[in-house]
C-alpha atoms as a PDB file:
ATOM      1  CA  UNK A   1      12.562  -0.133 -19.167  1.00  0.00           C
ATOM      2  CA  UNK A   2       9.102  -0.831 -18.024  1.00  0.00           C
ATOM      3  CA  UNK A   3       7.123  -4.603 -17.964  1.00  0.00           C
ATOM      4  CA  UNK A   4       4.941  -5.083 -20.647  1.00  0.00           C
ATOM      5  CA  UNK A   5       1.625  -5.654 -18.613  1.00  0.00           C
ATOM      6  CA  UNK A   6      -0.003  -8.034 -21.119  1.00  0.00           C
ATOM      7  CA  UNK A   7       3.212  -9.908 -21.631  1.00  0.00           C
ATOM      8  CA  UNK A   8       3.632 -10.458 -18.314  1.00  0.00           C
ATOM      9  CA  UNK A   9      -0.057 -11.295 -17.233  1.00  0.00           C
ATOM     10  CA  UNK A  10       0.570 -14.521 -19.546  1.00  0.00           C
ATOM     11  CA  UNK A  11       3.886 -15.357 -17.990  1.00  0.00           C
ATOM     12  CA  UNK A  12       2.080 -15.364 -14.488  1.00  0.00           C
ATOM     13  CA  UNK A  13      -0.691 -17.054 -16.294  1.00  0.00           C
ATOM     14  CA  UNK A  14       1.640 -20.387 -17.015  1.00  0.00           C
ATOM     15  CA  UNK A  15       2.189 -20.890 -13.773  1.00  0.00           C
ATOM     16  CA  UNK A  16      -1.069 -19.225 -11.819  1.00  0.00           C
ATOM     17  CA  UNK A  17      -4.194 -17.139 -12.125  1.00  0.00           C
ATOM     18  CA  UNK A  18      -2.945 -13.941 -12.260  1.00  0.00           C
ATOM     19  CA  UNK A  19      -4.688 -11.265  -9.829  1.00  0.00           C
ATOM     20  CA  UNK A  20      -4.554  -7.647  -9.670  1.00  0.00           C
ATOM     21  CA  UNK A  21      -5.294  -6.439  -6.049  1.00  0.00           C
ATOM     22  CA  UNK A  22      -6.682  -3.440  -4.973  1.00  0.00           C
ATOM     23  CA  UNK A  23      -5.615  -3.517  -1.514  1.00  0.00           C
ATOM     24  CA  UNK A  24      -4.967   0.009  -0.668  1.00  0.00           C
ATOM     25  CA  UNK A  25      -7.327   1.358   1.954  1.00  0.00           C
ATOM     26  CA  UNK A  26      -7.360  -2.217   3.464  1.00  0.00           C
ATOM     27  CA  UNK A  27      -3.203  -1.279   3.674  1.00  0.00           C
ATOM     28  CA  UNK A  28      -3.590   2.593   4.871  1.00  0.00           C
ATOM     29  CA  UNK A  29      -5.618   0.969   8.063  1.00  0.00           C
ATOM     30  CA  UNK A  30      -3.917  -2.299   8.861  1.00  0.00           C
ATOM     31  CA  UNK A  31      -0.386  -0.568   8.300  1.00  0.00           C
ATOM     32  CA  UNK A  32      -0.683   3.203   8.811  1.00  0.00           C
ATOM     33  CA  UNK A  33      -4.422   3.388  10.723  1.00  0.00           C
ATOM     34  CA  UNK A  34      -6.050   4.908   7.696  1.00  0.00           C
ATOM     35  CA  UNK A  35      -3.574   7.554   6.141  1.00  0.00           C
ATOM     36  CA  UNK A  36      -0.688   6.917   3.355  1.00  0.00           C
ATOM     37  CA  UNK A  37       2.086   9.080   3.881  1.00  0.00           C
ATOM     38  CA  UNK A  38       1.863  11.060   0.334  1.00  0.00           C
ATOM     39  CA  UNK A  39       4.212  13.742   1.256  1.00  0.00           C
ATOM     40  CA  UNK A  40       7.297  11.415   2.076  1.00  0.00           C
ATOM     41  CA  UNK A  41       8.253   9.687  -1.403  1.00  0.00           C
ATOM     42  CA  UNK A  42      10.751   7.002   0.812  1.00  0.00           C
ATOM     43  CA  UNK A  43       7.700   6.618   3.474  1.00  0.00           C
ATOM     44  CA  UNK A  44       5.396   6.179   0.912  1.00  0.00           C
ATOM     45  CA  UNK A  45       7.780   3.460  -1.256  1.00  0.00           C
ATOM     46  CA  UNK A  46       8.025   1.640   1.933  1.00  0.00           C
ATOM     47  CA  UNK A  47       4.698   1.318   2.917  1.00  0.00           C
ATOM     48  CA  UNK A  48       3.882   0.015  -1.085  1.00  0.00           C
ATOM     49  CA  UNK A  49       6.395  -2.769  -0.738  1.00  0.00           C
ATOM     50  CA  UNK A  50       5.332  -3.612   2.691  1.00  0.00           C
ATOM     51  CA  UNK A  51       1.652  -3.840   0.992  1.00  0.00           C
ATOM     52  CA  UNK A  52       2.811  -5.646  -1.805  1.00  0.00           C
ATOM     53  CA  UNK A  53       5.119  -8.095   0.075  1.00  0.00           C
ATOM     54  CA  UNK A  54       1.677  -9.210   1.910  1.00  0.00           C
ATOM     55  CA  UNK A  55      -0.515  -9.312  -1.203  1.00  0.00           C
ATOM     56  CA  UNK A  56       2.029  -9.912  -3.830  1.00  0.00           C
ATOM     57  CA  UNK A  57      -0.481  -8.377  -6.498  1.00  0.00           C
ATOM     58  CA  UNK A  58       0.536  -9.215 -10.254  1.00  0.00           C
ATOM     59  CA  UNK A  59      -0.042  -5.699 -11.390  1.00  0.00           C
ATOM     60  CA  UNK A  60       0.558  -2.359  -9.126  1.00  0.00           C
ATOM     61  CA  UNK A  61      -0.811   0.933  -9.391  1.00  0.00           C
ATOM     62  CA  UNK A  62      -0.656   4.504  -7.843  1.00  0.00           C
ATOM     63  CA  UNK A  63      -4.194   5.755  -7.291  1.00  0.00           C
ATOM     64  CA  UNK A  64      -3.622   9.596  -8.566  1.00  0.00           C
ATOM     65  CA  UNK A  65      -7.483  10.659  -7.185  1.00  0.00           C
ATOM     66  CA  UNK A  66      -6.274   9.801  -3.955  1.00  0.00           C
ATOM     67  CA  UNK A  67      -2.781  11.770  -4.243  1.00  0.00           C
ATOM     68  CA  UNK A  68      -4.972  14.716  -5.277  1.00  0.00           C
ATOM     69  CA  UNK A  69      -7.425  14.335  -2.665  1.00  0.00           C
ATOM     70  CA  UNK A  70      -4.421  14.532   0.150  1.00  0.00           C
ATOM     71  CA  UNK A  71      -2.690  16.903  -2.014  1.00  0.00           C
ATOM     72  CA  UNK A  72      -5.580  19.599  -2.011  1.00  0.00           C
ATOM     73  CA  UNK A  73      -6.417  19.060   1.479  1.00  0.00           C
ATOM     74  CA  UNK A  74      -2.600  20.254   2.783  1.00  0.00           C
ATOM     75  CA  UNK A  75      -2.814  22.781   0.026  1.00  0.00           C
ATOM     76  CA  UNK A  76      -5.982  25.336  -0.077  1.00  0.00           C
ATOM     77  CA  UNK A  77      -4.544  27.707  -1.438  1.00  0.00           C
ATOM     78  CA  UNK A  78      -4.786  25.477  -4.971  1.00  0.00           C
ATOM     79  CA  UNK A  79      -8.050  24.366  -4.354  1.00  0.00           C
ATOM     80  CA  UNK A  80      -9.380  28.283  -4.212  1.00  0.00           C
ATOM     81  CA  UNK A  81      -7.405  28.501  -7.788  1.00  0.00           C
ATOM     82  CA  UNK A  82      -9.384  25.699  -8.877  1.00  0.00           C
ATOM     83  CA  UNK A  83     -12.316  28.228  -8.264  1.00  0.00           C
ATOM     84  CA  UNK A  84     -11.576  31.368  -9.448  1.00  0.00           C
ATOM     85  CA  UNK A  85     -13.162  30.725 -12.816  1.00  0.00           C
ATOM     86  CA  UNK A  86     -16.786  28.916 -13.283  1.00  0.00           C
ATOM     87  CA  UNK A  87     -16.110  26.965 -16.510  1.00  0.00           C
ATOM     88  CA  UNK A  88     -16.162  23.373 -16.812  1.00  0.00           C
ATOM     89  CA  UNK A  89     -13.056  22.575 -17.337  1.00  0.00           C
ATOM     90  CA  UNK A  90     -10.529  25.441 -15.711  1.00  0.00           C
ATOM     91  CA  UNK A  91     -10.889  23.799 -12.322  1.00  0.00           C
ATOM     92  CA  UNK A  92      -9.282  20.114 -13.807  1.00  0.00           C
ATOM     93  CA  UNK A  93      -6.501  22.501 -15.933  1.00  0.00           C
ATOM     94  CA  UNK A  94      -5.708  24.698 -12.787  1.00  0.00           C
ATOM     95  CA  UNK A  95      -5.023  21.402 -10.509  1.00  0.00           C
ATOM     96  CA  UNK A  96      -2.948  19.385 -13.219  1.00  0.00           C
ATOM     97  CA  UNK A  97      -0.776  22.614 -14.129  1.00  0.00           C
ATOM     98  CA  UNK A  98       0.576  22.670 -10.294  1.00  0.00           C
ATOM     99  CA  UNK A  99       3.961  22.592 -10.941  1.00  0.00           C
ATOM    100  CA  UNK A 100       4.828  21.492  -7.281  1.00  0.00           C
ATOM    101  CA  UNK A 101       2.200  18.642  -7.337  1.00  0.00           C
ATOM    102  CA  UNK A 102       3.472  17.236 -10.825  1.00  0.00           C
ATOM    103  CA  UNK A 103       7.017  17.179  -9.666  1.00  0.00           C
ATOM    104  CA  UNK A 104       6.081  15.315  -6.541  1.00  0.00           C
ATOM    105  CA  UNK A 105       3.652  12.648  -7.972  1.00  0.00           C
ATOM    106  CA  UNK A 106       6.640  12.243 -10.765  1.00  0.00           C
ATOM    107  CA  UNK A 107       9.183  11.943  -7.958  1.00  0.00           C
ATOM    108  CA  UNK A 108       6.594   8.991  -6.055  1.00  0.00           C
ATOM    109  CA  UNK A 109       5.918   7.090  -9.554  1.00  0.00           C
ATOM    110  CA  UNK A 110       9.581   7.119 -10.882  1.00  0.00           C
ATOM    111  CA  UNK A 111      10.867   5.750  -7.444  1.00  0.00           C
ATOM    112  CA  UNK A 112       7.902   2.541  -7.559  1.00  0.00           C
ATOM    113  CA  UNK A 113       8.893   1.894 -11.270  1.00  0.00           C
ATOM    114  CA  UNK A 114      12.882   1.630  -9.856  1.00  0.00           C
ATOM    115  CA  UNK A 115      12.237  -0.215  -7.002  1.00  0.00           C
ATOM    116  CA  UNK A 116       9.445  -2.670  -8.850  1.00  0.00           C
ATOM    117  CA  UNK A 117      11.291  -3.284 -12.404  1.00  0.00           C
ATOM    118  CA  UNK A 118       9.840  -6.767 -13.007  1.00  0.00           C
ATOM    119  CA  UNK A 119       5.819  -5.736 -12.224  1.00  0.00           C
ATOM    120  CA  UNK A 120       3.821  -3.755 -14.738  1.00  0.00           C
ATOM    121  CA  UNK A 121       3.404  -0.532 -12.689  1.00  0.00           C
ATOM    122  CA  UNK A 122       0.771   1.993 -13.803  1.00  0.00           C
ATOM    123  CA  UNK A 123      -0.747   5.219 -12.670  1.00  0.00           C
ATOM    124  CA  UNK A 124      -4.932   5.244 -12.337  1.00  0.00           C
ATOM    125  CA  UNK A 125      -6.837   8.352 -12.617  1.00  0.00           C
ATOM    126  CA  UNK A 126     -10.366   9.368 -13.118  1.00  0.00           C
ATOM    127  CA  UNK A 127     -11.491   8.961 -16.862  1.00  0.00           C
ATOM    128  CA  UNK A 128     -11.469  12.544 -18.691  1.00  0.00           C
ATOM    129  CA  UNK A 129     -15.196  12.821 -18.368  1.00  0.00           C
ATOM    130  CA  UNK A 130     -15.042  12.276 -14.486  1.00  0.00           C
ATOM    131  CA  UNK A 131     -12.083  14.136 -13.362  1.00  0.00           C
ATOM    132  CA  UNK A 132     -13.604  16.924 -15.077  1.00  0.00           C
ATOM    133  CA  UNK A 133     -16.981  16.723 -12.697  1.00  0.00           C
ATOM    134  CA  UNK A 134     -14.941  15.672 -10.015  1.00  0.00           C
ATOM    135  CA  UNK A 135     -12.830  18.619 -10.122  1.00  0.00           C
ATOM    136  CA  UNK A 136     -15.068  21.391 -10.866  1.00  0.00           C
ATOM    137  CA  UNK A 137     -17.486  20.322  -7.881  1.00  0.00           C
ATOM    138  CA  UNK A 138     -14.526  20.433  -5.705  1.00  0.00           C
ATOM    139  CA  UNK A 139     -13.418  24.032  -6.383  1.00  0.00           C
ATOM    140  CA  UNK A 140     -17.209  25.727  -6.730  1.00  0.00           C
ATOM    141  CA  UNK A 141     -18.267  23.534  -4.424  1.00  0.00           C
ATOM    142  CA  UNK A 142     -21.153  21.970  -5.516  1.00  0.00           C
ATOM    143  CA  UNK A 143     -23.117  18.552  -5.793  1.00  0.00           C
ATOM    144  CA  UNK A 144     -23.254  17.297  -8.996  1.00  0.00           C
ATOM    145  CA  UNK A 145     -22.425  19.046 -12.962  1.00  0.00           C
ATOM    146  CA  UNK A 146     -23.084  17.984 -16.268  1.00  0.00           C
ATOM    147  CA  UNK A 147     -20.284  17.113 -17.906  1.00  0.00           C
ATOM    148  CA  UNK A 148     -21.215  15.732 -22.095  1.00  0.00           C
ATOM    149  CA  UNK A 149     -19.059  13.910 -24.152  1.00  0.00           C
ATOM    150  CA  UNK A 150     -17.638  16.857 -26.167  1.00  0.00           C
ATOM    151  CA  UNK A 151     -16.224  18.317 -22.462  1.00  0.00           C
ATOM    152  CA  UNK A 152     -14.972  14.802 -22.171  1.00  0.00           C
ATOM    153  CA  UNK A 153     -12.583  15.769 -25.356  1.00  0.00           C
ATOM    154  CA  UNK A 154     -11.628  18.413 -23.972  1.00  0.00           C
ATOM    155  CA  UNK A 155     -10.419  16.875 -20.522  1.00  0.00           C
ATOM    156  CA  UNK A 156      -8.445  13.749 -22.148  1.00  0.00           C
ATOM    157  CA  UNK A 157      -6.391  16.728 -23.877  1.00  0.00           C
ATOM    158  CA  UNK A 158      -5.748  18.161 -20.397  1.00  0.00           C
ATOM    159  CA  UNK A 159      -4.575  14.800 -19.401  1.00  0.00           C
ATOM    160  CA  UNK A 160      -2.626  14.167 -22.310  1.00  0.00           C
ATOM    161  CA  UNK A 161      -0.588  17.015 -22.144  1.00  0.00           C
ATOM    162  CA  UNK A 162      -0.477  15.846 -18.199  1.00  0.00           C
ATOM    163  CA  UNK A 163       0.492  12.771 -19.221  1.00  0.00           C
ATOM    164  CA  UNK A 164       3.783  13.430 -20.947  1.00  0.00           C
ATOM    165  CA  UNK A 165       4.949  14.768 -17.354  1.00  0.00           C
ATOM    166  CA  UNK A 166       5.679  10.857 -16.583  1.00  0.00           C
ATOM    167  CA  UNK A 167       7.495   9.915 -20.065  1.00  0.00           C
ATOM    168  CA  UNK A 168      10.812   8.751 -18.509  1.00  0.00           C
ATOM    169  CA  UNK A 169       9.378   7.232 -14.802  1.00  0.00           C
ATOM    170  CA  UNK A 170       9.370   3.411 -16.550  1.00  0.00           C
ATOM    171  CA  UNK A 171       5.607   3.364 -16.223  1.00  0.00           C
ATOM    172  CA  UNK A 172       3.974   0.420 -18.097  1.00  0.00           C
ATOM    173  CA  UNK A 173       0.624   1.983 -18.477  1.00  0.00           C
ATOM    174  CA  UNK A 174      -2.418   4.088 -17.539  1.00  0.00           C
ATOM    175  CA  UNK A 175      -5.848   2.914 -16.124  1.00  0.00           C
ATOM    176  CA  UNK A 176      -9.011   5.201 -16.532  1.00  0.00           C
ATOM    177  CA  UNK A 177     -11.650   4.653 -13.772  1.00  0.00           C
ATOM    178  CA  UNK A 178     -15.128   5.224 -15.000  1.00  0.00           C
ATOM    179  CA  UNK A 179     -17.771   6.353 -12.702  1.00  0.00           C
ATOM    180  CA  UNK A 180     -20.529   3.469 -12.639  1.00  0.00           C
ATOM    181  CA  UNK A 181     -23.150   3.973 -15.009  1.00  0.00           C
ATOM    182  CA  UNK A 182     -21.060   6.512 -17.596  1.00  0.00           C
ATOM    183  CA  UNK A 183     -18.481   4.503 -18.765  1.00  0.00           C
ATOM    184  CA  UNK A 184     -18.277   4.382 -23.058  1.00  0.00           C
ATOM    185  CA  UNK A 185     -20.596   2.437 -24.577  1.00  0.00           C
ATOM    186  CA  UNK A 186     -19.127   2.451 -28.246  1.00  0.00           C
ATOM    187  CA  UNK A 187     -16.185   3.078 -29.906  1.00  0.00           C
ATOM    188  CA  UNK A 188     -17.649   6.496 -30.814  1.00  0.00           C
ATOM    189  CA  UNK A 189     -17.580   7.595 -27.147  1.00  0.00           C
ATOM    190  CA  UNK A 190     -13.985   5.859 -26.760  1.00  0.00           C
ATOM    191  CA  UNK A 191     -12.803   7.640 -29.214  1.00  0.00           C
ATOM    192  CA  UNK A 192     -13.726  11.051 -27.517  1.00  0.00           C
ATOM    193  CA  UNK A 193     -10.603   9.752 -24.874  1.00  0.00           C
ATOM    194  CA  UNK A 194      -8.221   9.627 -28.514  1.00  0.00           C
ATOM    195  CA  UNK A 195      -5.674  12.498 -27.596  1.00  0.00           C
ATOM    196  CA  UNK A 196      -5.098  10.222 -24.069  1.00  0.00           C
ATOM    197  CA  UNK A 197      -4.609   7.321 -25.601  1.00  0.00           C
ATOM    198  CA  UNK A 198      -2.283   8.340 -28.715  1.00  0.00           C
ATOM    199  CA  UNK A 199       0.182   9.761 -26.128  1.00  0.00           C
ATOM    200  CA  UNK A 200      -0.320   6.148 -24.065  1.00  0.00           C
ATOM    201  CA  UNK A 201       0.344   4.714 -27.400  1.00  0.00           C
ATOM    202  CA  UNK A 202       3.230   7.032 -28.717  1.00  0.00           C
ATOM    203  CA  UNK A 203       5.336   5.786 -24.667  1.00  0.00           C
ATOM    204  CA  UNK A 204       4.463   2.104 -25.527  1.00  0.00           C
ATOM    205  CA  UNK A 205       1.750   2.017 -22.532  1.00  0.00           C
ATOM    206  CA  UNK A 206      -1.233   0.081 -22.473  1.00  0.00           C
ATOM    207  CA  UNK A 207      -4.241   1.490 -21.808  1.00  0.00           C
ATOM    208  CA  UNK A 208      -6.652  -0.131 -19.465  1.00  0.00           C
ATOM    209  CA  UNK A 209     -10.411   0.803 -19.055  1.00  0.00           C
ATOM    210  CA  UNK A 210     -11.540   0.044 -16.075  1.00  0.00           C
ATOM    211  CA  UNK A 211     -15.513   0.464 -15.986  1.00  0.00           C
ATOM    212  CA  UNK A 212     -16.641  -1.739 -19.515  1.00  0.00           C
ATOM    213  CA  UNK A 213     -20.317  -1.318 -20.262  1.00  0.00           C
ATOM    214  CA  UNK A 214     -22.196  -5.119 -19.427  1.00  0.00           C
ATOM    215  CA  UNK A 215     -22.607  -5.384 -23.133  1.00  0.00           C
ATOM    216  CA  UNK A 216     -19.187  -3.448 -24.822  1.00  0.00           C
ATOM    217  CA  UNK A 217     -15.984  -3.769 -25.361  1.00  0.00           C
ATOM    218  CA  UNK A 218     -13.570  -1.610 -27.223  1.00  0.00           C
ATOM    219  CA  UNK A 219     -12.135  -2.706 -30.466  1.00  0.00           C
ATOM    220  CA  UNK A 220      -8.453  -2.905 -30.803  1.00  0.00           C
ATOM    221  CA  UNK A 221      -8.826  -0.038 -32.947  1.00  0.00           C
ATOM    222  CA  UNK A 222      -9.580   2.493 -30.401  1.00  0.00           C
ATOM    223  CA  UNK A 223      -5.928   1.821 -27.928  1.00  0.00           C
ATOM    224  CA  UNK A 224      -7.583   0.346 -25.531  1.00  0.00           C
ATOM    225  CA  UNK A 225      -5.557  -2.504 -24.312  1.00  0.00           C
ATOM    226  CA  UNK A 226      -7.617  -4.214 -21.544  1.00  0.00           C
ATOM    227  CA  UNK A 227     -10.928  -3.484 -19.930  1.00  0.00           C
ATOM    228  CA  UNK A 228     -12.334  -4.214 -16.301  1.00  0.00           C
ATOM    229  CA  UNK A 229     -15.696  -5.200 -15.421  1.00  0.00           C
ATOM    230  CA  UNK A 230     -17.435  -7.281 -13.614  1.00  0.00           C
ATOM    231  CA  UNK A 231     -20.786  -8.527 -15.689  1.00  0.00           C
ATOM    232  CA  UNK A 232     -19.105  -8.530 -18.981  1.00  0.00           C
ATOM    233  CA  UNK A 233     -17.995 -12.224 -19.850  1.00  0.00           C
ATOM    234  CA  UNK A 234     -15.977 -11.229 -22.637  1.00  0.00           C
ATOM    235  CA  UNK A 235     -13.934  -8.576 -20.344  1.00  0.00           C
ATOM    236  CA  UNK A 236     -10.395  -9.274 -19.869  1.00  0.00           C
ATOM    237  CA  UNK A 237      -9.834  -8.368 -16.192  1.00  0.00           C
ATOM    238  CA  UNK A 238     -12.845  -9.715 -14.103  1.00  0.00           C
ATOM    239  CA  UNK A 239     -14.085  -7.930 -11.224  1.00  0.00           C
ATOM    240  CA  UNK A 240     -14.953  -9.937  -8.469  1.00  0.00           C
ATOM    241  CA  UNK A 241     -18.108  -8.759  -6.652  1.00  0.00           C
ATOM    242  CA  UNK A 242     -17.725  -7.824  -2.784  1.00  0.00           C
ATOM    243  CA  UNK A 243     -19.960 -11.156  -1.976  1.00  0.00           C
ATOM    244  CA  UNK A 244     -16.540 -12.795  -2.023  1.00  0.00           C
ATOM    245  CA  UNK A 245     -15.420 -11.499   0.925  1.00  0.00           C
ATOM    246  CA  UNK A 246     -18.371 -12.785   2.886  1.00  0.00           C
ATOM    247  CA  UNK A 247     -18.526 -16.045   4.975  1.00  0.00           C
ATOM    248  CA  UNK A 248     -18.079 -19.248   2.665  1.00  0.00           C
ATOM    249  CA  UNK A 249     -18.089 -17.000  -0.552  1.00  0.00           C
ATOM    250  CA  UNK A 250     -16.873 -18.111  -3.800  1.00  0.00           C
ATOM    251  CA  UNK A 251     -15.591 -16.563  -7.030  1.00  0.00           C
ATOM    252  CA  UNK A 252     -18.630 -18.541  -8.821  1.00  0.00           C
ATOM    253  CA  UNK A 253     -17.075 -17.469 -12.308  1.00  0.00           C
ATOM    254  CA  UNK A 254     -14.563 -19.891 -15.011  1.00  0.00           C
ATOM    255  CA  UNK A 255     -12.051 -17.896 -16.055  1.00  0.00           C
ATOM    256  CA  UNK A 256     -10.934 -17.945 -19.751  1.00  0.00           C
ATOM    257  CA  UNK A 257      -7.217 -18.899 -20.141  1.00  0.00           C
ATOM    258  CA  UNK A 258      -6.632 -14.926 -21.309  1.00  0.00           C
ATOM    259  CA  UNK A 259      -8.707 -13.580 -18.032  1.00  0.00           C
ATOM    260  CA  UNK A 260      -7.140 -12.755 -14.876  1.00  0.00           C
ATOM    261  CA  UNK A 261      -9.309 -11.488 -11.338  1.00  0.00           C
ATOM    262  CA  UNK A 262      -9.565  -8.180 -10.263  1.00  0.00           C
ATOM    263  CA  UNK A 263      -9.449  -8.113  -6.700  1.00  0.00           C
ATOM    264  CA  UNK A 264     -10.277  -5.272  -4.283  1.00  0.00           C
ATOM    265  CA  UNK A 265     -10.096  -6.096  -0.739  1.00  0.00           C
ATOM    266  CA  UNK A 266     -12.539  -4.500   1.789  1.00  0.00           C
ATOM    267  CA  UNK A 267     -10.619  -2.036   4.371  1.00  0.00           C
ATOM    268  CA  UNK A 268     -12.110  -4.433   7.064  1.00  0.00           C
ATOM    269  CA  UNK A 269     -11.056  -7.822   5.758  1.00  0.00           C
ATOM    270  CA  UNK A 270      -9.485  -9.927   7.972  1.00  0.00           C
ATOM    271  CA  UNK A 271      -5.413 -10.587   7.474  1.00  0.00           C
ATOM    272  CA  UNK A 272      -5.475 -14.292   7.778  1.00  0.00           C
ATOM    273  CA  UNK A 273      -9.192 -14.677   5.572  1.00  0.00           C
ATOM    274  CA  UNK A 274      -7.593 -12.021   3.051  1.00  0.00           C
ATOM    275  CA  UNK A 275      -4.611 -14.748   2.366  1.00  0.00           C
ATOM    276  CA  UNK A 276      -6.515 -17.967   2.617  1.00  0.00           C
ATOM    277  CA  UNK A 277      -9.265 -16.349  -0.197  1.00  0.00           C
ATOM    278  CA  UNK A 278      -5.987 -15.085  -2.055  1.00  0.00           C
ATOM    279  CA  UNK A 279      -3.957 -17.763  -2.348  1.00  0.00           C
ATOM    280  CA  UNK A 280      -7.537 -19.778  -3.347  1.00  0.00           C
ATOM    281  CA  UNK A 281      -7.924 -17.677  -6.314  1.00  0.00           C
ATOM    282  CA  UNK A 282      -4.351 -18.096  -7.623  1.00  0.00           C
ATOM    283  CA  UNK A 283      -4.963 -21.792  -8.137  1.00  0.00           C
ATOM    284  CA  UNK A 284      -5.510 -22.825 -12.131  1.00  0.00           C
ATOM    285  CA  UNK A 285      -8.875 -25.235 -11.953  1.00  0.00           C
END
């Protein structure tokens, strides 16, 4: 049975600011100098708890652009795949069909939604319209493609029927990363994302944007649940910016009661300054 991620952002909320922590690559070099072990599911679970046992982050997520990344890299033979055909789109479709890479990403999500019962777990992945650019300049190996709102459409069906691959892992939700600067900005372009969201919606999942536009947010209408940004006030999940980190910086931003931080640590940081500026942002004003 998974956590309810809104439900339990205002249980945390009674007590303390709620933050979710992005604390990954700071993890990979402070515990594993600079590589998570993706291909060992009980390696992998154990360096996630030792990560979360240091940042104790209110809301966890597996980063599936990363599992890909390290995925494709031990296994060329599936990025040439990607490339046998030039249109947008086969290159995303070739990668998600892998039947050996689904089965092991299941295998790593099921076993953090076990061992974490009481924390909303979710998986994060590029939005439609980015994994599809992202993947097809991996396999032709190019630069940069166009890729329009209509291929967008096309992608979050790819996705969705990707999707249904984690059904039974106890997941609590999804989070689409936008690429800065292309994120929706109207419920016409959130919309294009539908066939993702109505299977997010049809497992009970929420749906979390995480790239608003300054001056947007979706209406309940569309299934998005939450959004992530950093300039928009009315955004649910504020991002702080990376000036934080710096000597004597401050958050500088009043949280509404239904807001929590965003927090992504710099791989750099410094253990003890990554705790004190933690457990500084927890406290309710």
């Amino acid at each position: 049975m998974s956590t309810k991620l809104q439900n339990h952002l205002s249980a945390v909320a009674a007590q303390q600011t709620p933050l979710w922590i992005d604390g990954w690559n700071y993890g990979e070099k402070l515990l594993r100098k600079g590589t998570a072990p993706w291909d060992d599911v009980a390696a992998l679970v154990s360096f996630f708890n030792q990560l979360q046992g240091l940042l104790k982050s209110d809301v966890l997520s597996v980063e599936l652009a990363d599992f890909y990344d390290h995925w494709l890299a031990s296994h060329p033979d599936l990025l040439v795949a990607m490339g046998a055909k030039s249109r947008l789109g086969y290159a995303l479709r070739t990668l998600l069909a892998d039947p050996a890479a689904r089965q092991h990403l299941k295998e790593i999500v099921s076993a953090l939604c076990e061992v974490h019962k009481n924390t909303p777990v979710l998986i994060s992945l590029p939005s439609p319209r980015d994994w599809l650019g992202r993947a097809h300049c991996q396999a032709r190996q190019v630069q940069n493609v166009e890729v329009s709102w209509d291929d967008a459409e096309s992608g979050a069906m790819y996705l969705a029927d990707f999707l249904r691959e984690f059904a039974s892992c106890g997941l609590s939700g999804i989070v689409l990363r936008e690429e800065q600067g292309k994120a929706p900005a109207s419920d016409s372009e959130t919309a294009r994302y539908q066939p993702l969201i109505n299977v997010a919606k049809h497992y009970g999942w929420s749906v979390v944007l995480d790239g608003c536009a300054d001056d947007y947010l979706p209406a309940s209408e569309t299934g998005v649940t939450v959004c992530l940004a950093s300039a928009n006030e009315d955004a649910q999940g504020r991002k702080l910016a990376p000036s934080f980190w710096e000597d004597n910086g401050s958050a500088d931003i009043a949280l509404a009661e239904s807001q929590f931080w965003c927090v992504s640590i710099p791989v750099d940081a410094v253990p003890e300054m990554v705790l004190d500026r933690l457990a500084a942002l927890r406290e309710k004003s």
